[in-house]
Every structure is written in structure tokens, then in C-alpha cells.
Protein backbone atom coordinates (compact mmCIF):
# COMPACT_ATOMS: atom_id res chain seq x y z
CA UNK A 1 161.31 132.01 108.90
CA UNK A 2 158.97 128.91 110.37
CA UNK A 3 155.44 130.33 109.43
CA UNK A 4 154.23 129.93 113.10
CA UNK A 5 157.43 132.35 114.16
CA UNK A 6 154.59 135.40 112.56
CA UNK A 7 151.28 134.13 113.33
CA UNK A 8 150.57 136.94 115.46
CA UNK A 9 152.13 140.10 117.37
CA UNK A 10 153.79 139.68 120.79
CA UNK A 11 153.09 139.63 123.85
CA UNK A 12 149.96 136.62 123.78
CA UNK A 13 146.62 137.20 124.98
CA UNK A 14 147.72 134.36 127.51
CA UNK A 15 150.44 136.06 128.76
CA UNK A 16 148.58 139.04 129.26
CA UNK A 17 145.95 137.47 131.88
CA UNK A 18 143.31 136.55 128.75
CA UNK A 19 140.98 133.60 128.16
CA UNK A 20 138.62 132.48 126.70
CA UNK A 21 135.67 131.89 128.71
CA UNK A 22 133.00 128.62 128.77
CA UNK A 23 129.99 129.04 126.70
CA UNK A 24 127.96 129.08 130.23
CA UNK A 25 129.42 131.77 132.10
CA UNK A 26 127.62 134.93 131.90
CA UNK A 27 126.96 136.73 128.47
CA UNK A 28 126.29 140.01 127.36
CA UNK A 29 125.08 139.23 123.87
CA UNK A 30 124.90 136.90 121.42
CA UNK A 31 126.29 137.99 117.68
CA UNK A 32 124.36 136.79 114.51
CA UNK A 33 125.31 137.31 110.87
CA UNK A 34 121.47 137.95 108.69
CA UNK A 35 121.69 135.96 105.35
CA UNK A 36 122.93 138.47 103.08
CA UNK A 37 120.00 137.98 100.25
CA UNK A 38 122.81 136.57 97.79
CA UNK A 39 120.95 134.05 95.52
CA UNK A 40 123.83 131.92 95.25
CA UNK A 41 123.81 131.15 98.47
CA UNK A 42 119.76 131.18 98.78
CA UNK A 43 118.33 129.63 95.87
CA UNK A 44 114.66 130.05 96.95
CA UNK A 45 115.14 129.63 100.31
CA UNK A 46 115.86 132.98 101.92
CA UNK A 47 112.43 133.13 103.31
CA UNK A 48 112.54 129.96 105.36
CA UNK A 49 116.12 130.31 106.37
CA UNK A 50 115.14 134.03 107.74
CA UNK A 51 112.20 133.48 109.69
CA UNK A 52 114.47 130.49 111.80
CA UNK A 53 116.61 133.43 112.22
CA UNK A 54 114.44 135.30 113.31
CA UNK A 55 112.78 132.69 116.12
CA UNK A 56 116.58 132.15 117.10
CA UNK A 57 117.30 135.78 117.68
CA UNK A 58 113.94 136.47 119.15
CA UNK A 59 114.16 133.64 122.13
CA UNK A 60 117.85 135.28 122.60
CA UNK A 61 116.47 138.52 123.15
CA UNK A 62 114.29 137.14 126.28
CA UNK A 63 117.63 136.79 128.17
CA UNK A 64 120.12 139.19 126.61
CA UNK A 65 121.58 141.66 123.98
CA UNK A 66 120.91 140.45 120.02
CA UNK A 67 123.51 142.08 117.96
CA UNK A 68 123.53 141.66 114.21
CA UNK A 69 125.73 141.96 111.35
CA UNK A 70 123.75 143.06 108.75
CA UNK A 71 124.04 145.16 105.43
CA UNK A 72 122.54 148.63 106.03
CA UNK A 73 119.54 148.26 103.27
CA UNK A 74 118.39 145.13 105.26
CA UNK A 75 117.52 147.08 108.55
CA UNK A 76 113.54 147.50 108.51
CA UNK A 77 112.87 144.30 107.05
CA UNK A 78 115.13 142.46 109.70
CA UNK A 79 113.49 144.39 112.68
CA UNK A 80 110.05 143.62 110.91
CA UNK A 81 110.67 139.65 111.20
CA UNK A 82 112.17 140.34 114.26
CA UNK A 83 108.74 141.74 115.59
CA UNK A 84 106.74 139.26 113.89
CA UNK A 85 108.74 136.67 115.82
CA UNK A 86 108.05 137.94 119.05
CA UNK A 87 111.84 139.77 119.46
CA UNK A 88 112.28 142.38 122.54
CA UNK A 89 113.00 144.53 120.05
CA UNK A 90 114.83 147.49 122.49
CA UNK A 91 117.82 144.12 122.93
CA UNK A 92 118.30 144.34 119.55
CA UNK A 93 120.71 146.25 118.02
CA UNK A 94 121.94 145.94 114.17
CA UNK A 95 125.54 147.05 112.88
CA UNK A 96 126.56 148.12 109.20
CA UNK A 97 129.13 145.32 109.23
CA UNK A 98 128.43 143.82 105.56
CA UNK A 99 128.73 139.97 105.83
CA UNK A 100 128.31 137.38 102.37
CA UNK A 101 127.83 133.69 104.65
CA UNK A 102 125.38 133.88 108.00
CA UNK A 103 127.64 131.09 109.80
CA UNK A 104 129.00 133.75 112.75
CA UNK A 105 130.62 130.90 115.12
CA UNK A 106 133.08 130.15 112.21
CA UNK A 107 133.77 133.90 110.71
CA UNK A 108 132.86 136.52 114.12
CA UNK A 109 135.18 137.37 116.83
CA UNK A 110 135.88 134.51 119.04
CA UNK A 111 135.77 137.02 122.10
CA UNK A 112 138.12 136.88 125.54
CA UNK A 113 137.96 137.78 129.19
CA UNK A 114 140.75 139.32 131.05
CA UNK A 115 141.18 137.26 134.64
CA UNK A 116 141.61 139.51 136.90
CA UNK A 117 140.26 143.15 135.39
CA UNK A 118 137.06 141.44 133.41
CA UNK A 119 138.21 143.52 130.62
CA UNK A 120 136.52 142.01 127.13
CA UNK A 121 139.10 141.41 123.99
CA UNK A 122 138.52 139.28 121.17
CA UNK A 123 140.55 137.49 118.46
CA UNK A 124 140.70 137.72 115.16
CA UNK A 125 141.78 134.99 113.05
CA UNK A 126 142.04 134.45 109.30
CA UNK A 127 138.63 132.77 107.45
CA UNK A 128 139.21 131.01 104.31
CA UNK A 129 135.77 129.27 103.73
CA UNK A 130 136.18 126.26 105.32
CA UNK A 131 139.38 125.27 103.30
CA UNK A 132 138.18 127.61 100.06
CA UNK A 133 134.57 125.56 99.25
CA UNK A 134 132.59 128.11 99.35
CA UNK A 135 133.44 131.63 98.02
CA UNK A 136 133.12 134.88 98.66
CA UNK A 137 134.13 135.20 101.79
CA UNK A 138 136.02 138.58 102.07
CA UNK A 139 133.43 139.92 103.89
CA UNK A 140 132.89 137.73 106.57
CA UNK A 141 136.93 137.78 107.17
CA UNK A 142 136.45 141.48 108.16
CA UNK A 143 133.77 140.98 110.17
CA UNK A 144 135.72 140.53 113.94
CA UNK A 145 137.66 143.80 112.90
CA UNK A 146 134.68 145.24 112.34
CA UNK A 147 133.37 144.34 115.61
CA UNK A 148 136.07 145.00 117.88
CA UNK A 149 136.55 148.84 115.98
CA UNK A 150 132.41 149.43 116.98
CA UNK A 151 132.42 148.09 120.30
CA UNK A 152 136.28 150.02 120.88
CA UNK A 153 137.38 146.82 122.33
CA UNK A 154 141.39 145.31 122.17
CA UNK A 155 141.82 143.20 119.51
CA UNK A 156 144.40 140.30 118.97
CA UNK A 157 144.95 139.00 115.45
CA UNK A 158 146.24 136.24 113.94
CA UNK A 159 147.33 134.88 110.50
CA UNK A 160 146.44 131.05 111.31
CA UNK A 161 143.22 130.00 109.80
CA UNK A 162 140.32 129.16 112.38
CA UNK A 163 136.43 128.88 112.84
CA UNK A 164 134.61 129.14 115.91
CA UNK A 165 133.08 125.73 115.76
CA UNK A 166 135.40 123.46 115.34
CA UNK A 167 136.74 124.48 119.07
CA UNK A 168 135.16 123.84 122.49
CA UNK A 169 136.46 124.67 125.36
CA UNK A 170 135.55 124.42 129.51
CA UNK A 171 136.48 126.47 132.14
CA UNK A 172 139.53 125.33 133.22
CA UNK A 173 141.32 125.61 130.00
CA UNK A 174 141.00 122.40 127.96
CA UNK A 175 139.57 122.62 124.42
CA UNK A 176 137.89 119.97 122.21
CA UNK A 177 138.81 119.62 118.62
CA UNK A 178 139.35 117.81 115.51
CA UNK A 179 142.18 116.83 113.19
CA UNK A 180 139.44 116.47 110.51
CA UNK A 181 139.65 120.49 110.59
CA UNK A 182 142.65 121.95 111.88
CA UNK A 183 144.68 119.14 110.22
CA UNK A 184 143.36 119.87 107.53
CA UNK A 185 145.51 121.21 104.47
CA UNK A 186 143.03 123.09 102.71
CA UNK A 187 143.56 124.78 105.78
CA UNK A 188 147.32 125.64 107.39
CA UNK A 189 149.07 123.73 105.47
CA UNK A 190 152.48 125.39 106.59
CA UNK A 191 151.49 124.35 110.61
CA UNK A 192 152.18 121.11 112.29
CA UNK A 193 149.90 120.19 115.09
CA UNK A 194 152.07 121.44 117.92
CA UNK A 195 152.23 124.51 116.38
CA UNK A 196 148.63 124.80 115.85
CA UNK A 197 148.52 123.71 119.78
CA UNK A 198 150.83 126.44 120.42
CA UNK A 199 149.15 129.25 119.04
CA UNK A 200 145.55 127.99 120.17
CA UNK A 201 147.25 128.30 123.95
CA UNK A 202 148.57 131.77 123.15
CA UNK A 203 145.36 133.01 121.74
CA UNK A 204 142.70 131.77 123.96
CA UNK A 205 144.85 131.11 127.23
CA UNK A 206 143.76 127.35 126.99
CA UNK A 207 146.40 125.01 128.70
CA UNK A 208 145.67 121.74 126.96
CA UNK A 209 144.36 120.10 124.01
CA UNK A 210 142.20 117.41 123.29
CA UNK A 211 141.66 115.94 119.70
CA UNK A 212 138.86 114.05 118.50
CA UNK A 213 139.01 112.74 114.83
CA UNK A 214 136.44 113.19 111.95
CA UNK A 215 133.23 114.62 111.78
CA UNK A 216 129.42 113.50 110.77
CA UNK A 217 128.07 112.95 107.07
CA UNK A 218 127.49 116.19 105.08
CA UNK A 219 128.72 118.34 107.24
CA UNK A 220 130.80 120.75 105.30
CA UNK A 221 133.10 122.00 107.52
CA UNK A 222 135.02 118.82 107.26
CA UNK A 223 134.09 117.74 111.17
CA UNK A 224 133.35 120.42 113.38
CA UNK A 225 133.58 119.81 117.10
CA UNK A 226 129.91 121.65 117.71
CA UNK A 227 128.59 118.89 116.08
CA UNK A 228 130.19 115.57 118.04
CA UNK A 229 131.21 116.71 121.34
CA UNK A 230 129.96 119.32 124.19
CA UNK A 231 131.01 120.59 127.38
CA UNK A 232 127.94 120.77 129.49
CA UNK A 233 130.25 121.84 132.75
CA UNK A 234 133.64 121.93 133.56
CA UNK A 235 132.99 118.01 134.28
CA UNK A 236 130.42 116.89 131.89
CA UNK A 237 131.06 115.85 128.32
CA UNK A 238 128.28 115.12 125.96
CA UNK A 239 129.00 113.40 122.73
CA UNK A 240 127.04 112.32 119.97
CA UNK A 241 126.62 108.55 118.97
CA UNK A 242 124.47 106.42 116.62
CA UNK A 243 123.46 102.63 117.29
CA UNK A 244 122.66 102.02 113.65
CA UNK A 245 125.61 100.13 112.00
CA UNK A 246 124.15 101.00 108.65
CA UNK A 247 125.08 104.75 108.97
CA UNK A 248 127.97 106.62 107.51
CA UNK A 249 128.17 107.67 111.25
CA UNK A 250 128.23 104.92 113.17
CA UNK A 251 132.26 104.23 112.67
CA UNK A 252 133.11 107.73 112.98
CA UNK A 253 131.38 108.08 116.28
CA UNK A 254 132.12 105.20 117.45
CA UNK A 255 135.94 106.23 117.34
CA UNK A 256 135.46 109.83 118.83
CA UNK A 257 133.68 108.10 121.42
CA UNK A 258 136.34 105.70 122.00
CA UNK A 259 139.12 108.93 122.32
CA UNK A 260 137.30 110.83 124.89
CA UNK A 261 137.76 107.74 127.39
CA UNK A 262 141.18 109.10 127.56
CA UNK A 263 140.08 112.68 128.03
CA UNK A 264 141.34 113.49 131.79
CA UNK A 265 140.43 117.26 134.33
CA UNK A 266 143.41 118.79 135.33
CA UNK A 267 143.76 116.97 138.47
CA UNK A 268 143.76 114.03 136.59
CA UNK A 269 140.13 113.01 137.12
CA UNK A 270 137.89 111.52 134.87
CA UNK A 271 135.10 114.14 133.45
CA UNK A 272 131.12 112.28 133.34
CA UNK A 273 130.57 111.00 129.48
CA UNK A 274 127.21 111.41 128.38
CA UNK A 275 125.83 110.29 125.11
CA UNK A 276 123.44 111.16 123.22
CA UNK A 277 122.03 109.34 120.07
CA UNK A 278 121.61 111.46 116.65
CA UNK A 279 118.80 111.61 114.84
CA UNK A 280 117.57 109.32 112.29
CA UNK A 281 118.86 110.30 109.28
CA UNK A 282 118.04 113.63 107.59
CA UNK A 283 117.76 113.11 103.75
CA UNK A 284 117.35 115.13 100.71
CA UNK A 285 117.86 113.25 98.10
CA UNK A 286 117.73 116.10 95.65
CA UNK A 287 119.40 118.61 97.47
CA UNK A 288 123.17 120.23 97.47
CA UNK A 289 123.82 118.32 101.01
CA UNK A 290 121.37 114.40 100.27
CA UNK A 291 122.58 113.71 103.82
CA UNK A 292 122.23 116.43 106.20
CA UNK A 293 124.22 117.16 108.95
CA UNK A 294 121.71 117.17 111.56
CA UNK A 295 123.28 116.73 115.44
CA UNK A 296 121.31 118.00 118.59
CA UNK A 297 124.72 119.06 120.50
CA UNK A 298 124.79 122.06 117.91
CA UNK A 299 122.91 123.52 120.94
CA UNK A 300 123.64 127.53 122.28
CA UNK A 301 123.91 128.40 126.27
CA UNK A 302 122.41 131.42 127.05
CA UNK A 303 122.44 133.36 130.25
CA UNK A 304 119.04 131.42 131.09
CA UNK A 305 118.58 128.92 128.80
CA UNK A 306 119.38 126.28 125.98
CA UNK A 307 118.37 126.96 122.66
CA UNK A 308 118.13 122.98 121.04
CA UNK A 309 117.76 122.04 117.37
CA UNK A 310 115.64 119.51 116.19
CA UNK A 311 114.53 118.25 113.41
CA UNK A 312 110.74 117.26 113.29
CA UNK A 313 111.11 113.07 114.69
CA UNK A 314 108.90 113.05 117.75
CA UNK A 315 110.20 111.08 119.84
CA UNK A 316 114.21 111.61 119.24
CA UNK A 317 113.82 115.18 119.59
CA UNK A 318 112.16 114.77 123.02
CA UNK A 319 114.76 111.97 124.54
CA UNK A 320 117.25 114.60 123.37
CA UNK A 321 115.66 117.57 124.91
CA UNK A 322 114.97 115.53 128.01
CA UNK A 323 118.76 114.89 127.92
CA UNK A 324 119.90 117.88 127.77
CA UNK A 325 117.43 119.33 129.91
CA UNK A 326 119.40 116.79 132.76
CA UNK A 327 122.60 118.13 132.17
CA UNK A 328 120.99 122.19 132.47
CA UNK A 329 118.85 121.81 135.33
CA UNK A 330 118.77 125.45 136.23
CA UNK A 331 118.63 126.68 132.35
CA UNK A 332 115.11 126.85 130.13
CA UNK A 333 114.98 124.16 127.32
CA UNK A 334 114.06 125.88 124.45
CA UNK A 335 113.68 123.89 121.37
CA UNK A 336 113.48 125.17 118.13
CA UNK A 337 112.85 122.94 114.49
CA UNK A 338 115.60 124.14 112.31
CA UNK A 339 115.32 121.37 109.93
CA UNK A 340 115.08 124.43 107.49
CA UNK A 341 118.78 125.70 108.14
CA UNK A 342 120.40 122.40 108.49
CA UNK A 343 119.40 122.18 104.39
CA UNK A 344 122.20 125.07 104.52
CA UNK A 345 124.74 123.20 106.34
CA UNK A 346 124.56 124.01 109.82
CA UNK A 347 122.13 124.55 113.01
CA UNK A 348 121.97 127.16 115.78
CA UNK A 349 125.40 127.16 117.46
CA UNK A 350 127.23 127.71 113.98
CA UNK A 351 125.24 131.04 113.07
CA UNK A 352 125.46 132.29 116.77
CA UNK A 353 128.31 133.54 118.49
CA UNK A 354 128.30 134.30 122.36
CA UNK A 355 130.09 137.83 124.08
CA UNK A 356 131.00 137.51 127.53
CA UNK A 357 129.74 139.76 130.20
């Protein structure tokens, strides 16, 4: 039997009347995953890498539901930051759902909406750590089942390995991706890419595909799409470049940028491209990651706002905030230095993950 004949039960979510929905239509909560306290994965860091958590979740909480995954014993320190931080602490809500890794986007429920009823479902795919790099990650694998079983919602599953960020999609069922990650061996090896199309349609009721190619220096994921490209609307695109022809970037970008020229609407219209320049470079020379992988479209759309990372250079971080604040002219721009968590290998949209209303 063809592996992709038993990726998943019959009938689809697609042909049931699911999607998945854009990151900007309306939300009911937004899902983190608190850093477990494991000192292999915080080596002295835990307190800086909590208290961005903790501005993250409090700004959420001024515009919806927080919910956290969260090992029990951690529950009065948590809601302590959370205070401390400024958190409207009665939109909080924590769940005994033991995680090891904080990076929700890539291991939580990627959640969907039914058409016609509005009825809320979410998938559940299989985690492997990013291709195996970084171990354990038993825990986090469990984590959509344990969602779905608290909130008593339907759950689809699915034996083909996926994380949240390395797919993007719009409204009108296109999704962004990259072969750097789901063409990966390390991750379905057994899947060709029109399988991996296939079951990407079937799971998240997304009509087409569109693939970008590799991803930006250090980021360990192997080139996820949260990182490069963004839909801003149903006809807005943002991508990330870099002028420097110095940077480990600059070719890689400069390719991506070069694909989404062919990227198309449905009617065969041509969506707005909007760049926007990444940061100078991020470096820690000494650290696990010298070359971090700092990007400002690793921003998260909330109900009222736009949470944006950056990373402590004046005057990039405000052309980018500007930017963006163009592109969400009826949104907050909130942005929030998280130079501190992109030492760990990602920035807000990869420890966040959005439920629809």
C-alpha cells in the first residue's frame, strides 16, 4: 500500500464543508505552549525567554481568550508573570496539557471552520521535531489531542508530518509553502509532492498550492514560510528581502522573491507584492544559533491588532512597523523586542497559535 493511501481516515475535512480559515478573520483565542523549565532546552535563559512570554500573552489578552499549555506545577508562577505583565488575567485560562518545546504554531492543533454551520474542528498531524533535531518531543505530539478532548471539539488526524509555520494560507484557499520543509526527507520521506499537495487539500480544504524554496540563515526549521512570506489580505503578499549582497540571505530571497511573481488569485489576477527588508544581521557569535533567524513577517493577527517582533535597530524596526502598519490600517501595531526568544530559534508567530471564532 502507497503510504499516502493511510494518511488519514475518510471522508476529508474538505469534503465535509471544512477549512481552514485566514489568520485575520475573527478569533476566539490564541494557544501558547509555557517553556517547560527543562534545562536542556533553557540553559540560563528561562527567565528572559518567560517574561517575553509573558508580554506576548498579556497584549493578547487585551483583545481575546489566552489559553495555555502548561504543566500543572507551573500554574501560580505563570499567572504571577502574567500579572506582572499587565495580563487581563479573567482571559486567561491554563490547561494540564504537559508540553517539552514552547513552539505551538509547529506542534498545537492547526484548527478548522466548518462553511456553512461555523462549527470549530482541528487537525492533528504527526510532529517529529523538525526532521528529529531536537528531542523530546512526545509531548508536544499529544498536545492537539489534548486540546481537541478539553475543548470536546471534532478532531481529524493524520499520519503525515507537519508544523504550523511552514504553511500560510488566505482566504480563498491558496497556501504558501516551502520545499525546504515539506520536501524535506528528514521529514516524509515516503510522500512525493503531489501527494503532500493532496493531503494538505484534504485536510485544510485549501484548493491550491504555492511553493517557495529555502528559508533564512539559522533558522532551524529548515525554511519556514512564517519567516519569508505573509498574507496580509486575500490580495496582499508581503515577503521578506535583503539588499546586502554580502548576506547568506540575499540569494535565497532573492529567489523566493523571484517565484511569487508567478503567484496568481483565483481569477487569475495578480495579488499586490510588498517587500519588506530584514534586519541587519542578528549575531551571536558564541551562541547555539551565531546567526539568528530574526524576520519581522513572524508577526501574529489578532482580532484588533498586530503583534510585531523586533529586534532592538532603531530605525529598521520602525520602517518595518510603519510597513506593516500600511498593510493593517484598521488593526493596533503592537511591537514587542523579542530579540530574547529569537536566541531560541523563533519569534512570536511560531510560539502562538490562533482558534477561530
Amino acid at each position: 500500500m502507497n503510504i499516502a493511501d493511510d494518511l488519514r481516515p475518510h471522508p476529508s475535512p474538505a469534503s465535509l464543508g471544512f477549512r481552514m480559515p485566514a489568520e485575520w478573520e475573527p478569533q476566539e483565542a490564541i494557544w501558547f505552549s509555557w517553556p517547560s523549565g527543562n534545562p536542556q532546552n533553557w540553559p540560563g535563559t528561562l527567565h528572559r525567554v518567560e517574561a517575553v512570554f509573558a508580554r506576548i500573552a498579556a497584549c493578547v489578552s487585551q483583545y481575546e481568550k489566552v489559553r495555555i499549555n502548561t504543566d500543572p506545577a507551573k500554574r501560580d508562577a505563570i499567572l504571577s508573570l502574567l500579572c506582572k505583565a499587565g495580563a487581563s488575567i479573567e482571559q486567561v485560562e491554563l490547561f494540564d496539557h504537559v508540553n517539552d518545546d514552547v513552539w505551538c504554531r509547529d506542534h498545537g492543533p492547526i484548527f478548522l471552520k466548518h462553511r456553512e454551520s461555523g462549527e470549530i474542528a482541528a487537525t492533528n498531524w504527526e510532529f517529529n521535531g523538525w526532521g528529529g533535531k531536537f528531542e523530546p518531543y512526545l509531548n508536544d505530539n499529544r498536545i492537539p489531542e489534548q486540546v481537541t478532548e478539553t475543548l470536546s471539539l471534532r478532531r481529524f488526524d493524520s499520519q503525515m508530518v507537519l508544523e504550523g509555520g511552514s504553511i500560510e494560507v488566505n482566504s480563498l484557499g491558496q497556501l504558501l509553502t516551502t520545499e525546504a520543509v515539506l520536501l524535506n526527507p528528514n521529514r516524509n520521506p515516503g510522500l512525493s509532492r503531489r501527494e503532500i499537495e493532496k493531503e494538505l487539500c484534504d485536510m485544510l480544504g485549501v484548493k491550491e498550492i504555492f511553493w517557495l524554496g529555502r528559508g533564512i540563515e539559522g533558522d532551524d526549521t529548515d525554511g519556514h514560510i512564517d519567516d519569508l512570506a505573509r498574507f496580509a489580505n486575500d490580495n496582499t503578499i508581503l515577503i521578506t528581502t535583503e539588499r546586502d549582497s554580502s548576506s547568506p540571505n540575499h540569494q535565497v530571497l532573492a529567489e523566493n522573491r523571484e517565484r511569487i511573481d508567478d503567484f496568481c488569485l483565483p481569477g487569475g489576477s495578480k495579488p499586490e507584492i510588498v517587500e519588506i527588508q530584514m534586519p541587519a544581521p542578528c549575531l551571536e557569535p558564541d551562541w547555539r544559533l551565531p546567526f539568528l533567524p530574526a524576520s519581522y513577517v513572524n508577526f501574529l493577527i489578532l482580532n484588533g491588532a498586530v503583534l510585531v517582533p523586533v529586534f532592538g535597530q532603531k530605525e529598521a524596526d520602525n520602517n518595518a512597523v510603519g510597513l506593516i502598519g500600511e498593510l493593517f490600517p484598521n488593526r493596533e501595531i503592537i511591537p514587542i523586542n523579542v530579540i530574547d526568544l529569537v536566541k531560541e530559534g523563533g519569534a512570536i508567530h511560531c510560539i502562538t497559535q490562533q482558534q477561530p471564532a
